[in-house]
Protein backbone atom coordinates (compact mmCIF):
# COMPACT_ATOMS: atom_id res chain seq x y z
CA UNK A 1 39.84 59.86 87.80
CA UNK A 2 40.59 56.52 90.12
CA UNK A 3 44.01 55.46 90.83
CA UNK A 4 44.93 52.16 92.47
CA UNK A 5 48.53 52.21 93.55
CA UNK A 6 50.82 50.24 95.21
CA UNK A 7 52.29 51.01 98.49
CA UNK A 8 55.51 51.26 97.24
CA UNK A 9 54.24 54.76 95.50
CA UNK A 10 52.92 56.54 99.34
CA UNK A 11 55.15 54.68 101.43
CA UNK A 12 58.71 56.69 102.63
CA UNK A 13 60.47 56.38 106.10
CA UNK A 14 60.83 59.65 106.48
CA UNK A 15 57.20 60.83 105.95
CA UNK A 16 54.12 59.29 107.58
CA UNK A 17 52.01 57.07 105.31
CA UNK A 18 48.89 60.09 105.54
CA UNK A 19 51.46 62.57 103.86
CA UNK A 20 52.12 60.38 101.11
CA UNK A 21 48.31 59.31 100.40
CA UNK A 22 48.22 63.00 100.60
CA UNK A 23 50.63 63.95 98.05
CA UNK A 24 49.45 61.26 95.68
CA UNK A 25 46.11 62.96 95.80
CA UNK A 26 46.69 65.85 95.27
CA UNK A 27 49.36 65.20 92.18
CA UNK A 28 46.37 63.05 90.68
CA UNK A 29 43.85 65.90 91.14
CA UNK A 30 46.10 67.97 88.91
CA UNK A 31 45.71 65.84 85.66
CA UNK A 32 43.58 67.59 83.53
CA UNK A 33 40.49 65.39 82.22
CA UNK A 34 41.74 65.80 78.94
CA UNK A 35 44.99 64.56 79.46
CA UNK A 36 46.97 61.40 78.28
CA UNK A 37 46.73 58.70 81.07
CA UNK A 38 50.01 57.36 79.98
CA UNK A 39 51.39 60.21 80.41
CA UNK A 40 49.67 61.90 83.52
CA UNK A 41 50.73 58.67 85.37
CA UNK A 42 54.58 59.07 84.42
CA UNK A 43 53.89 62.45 85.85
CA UNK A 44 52.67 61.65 88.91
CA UNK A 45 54.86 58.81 89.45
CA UNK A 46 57.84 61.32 89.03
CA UNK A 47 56.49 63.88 91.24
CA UNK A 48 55.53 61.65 94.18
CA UNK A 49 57.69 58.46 94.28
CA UNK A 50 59.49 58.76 97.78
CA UNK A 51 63.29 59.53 97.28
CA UNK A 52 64.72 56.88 99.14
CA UNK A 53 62.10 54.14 97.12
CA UNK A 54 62.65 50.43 98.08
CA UNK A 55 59.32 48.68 97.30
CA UNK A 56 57.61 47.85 94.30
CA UNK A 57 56.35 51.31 92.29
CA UNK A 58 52.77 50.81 90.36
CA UNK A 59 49.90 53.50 89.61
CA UNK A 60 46.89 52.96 87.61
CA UNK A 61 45.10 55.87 86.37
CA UNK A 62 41.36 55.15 84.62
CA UNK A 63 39.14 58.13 83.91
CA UNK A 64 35.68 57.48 84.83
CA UNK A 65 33.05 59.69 82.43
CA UNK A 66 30.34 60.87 83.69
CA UNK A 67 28.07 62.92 81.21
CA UNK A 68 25.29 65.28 82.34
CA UNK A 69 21.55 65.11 80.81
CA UNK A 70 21.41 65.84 76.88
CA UNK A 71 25.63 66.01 76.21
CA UNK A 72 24.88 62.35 74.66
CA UNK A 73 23.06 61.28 71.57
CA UNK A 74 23.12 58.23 69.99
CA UNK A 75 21.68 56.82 66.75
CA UNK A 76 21.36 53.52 65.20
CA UNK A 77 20.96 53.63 61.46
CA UNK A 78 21.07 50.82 58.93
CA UNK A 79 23.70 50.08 56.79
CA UNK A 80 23.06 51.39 53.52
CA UNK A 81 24.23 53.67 50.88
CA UNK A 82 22.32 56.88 52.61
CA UNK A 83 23.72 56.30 55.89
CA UNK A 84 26.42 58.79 56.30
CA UNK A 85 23.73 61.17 54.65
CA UNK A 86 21.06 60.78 57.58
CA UNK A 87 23.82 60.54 59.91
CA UNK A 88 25.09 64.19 59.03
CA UNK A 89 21.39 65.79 58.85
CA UNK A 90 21.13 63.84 62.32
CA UNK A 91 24.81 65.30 63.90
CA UNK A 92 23.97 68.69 62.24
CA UNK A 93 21.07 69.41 63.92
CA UNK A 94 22.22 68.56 67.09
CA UNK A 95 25.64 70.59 67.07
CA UNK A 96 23.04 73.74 65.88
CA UNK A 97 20.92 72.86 69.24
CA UNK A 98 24.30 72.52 71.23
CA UNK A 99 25.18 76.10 69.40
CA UNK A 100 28.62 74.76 67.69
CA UNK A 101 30.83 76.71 65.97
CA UNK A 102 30.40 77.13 62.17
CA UNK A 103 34.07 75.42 61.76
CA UNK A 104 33.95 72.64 64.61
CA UNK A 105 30.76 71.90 62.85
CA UNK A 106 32.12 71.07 59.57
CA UNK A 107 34.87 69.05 60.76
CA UNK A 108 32.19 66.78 62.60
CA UNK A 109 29.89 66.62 59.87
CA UNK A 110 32.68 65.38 57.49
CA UNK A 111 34.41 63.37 60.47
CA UNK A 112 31.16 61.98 60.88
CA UNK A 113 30.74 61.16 56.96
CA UNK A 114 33.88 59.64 56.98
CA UNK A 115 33.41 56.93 59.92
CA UNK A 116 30.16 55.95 58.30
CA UNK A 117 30.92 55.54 55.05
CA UNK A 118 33.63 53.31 56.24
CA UNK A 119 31.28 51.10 58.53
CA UNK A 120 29.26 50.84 55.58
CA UNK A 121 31.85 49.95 52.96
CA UNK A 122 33.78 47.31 55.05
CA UNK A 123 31.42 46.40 58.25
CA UNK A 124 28.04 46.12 57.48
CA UNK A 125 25.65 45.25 59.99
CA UNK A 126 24.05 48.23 62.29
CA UNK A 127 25.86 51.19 62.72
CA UNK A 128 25.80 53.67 65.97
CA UNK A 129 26.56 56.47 65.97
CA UNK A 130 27.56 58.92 69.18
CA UNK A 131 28.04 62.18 69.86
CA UNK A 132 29.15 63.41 73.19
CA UNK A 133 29.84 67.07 74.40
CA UNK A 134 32.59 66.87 77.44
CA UNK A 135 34.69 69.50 78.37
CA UNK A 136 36.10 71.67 75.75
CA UNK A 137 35.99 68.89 73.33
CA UNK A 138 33.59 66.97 71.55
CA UNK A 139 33.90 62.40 71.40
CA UNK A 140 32.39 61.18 67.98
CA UNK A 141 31.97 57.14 67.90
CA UNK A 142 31.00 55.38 65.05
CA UNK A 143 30.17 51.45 65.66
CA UNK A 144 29.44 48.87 63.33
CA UNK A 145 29.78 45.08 63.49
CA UNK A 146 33.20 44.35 61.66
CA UNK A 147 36.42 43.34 63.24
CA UNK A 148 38.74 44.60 60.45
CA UNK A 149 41.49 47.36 62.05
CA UNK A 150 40.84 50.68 60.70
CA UNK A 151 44.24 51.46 59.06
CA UNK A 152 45.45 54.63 57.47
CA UNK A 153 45.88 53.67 54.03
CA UNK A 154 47.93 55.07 51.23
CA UNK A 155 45.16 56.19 48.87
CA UNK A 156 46.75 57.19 45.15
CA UNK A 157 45.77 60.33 43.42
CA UNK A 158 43.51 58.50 40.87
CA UNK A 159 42.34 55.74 43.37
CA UNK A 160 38.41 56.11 44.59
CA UNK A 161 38.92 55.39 48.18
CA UNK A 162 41.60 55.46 50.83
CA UNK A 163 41.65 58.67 52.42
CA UNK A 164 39.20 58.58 55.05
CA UNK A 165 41.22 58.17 57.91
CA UNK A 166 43.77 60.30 57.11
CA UNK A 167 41.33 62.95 57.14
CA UNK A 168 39.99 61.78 60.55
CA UNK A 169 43.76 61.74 61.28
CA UNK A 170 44.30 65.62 60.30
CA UNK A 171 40.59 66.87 61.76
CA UNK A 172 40.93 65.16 65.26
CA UNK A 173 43.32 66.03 68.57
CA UNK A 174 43.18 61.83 68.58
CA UNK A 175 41.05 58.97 68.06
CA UNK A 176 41.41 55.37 68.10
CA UNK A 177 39.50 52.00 67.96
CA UNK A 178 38.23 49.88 70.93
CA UNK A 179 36.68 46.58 70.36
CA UNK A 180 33.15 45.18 71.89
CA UNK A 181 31.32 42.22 71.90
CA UNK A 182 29.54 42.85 68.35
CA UNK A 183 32.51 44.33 66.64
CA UNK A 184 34.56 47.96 67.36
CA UNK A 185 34.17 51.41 67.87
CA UNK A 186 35.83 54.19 66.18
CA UNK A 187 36.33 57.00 67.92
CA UNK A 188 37.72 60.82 67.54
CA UNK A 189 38.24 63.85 69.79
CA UNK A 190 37.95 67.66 68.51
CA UNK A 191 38.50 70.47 70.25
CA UNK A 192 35.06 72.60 69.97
């Protein structure tokens, strides 16, 4: 993690500036990599803002990912009606190699299935997808070039589509969409 603070956060009267530094160091080395930043910094703000605060409080927390040799793959596949098919023959041999459980498998595969199908339907363009292996987790991405929100929708019980995402929704600890130069990224976090 990196945290840029303001001096406002370390600096107390009472305490020399190294004690504070200090204490801010070691309440940041407690958040867990897996951990809301929102929420880790609230945290940390709580635990070390000096008691008798008169200056200016910020912290900024970023998490900086850094992924050891083969807990990556990435694939670039076309945009066409056999896309999410290759991309789950691709995914499913690569959870076998990392030795994935049976369950945590199927929930990829399908998350998986469900991203592309989507970039395919309503993107077009290229599609990449990622699969990283961090922690106790594992980060699926899906790109594509659109710039349409991904948006839970309220599919009907006769209707052909509209689901997706709220399976994504129910099979993932969280994901979310981040935007890039050639269109977005959806992404989704499960627990292995």
């Amino acid at each position: 993690l990196l945290a840029l603070y303001t001096d406002g956060l370390v600096e107390d009267p009472a305490v020399p500036i190294d004690e504070g530094i200090a204490r801010l160091a070691d309440a940041v080395s407690g958040v867990h990599p897996w951990d809301s930043l929102q929420q880790a910094a609230r945290r940390v703000v709580s635990d070390v803002m000096p008691a008798h605060q008169r200056d200016d409080v910020t912290l900024l927390i970023a998490r900086m990912i850094g992924y050891r040799k083969g807990d990556t793959a990435t694939w670039r596949l076309p945009a066409r009606d056999d896309a999410a098919a290759r991309a789950r023959a691709l995914v499913s041999a690569l959870l076998r190699q990392w030795r994935t459980r049976d369950s945590t498998r199927d929930s990829v595969l399908l998350l998986v299935s469900e991203l592309v199908t989507n970039a395919v339907r309503f993107a077009g363009g290229p599609i990449t997808v990622r699969l990283i292996r961090a922690g106790p987790g594992l980060l699926c991405e899906v790109g594509d070039t659109g710039n349409g929100r991904p948006r839970l929708g309220r599919g009907g019980l006769l209707d052909d589509g509209g689901r997706g995402l709220h399976v994504v929704h129910r099979l993932t600890t969280r994901w979310g969409v981040r935007w890039t130069d050639t269109g977005k990224v959806v992404w989704a976090e499960v627990v292995r």
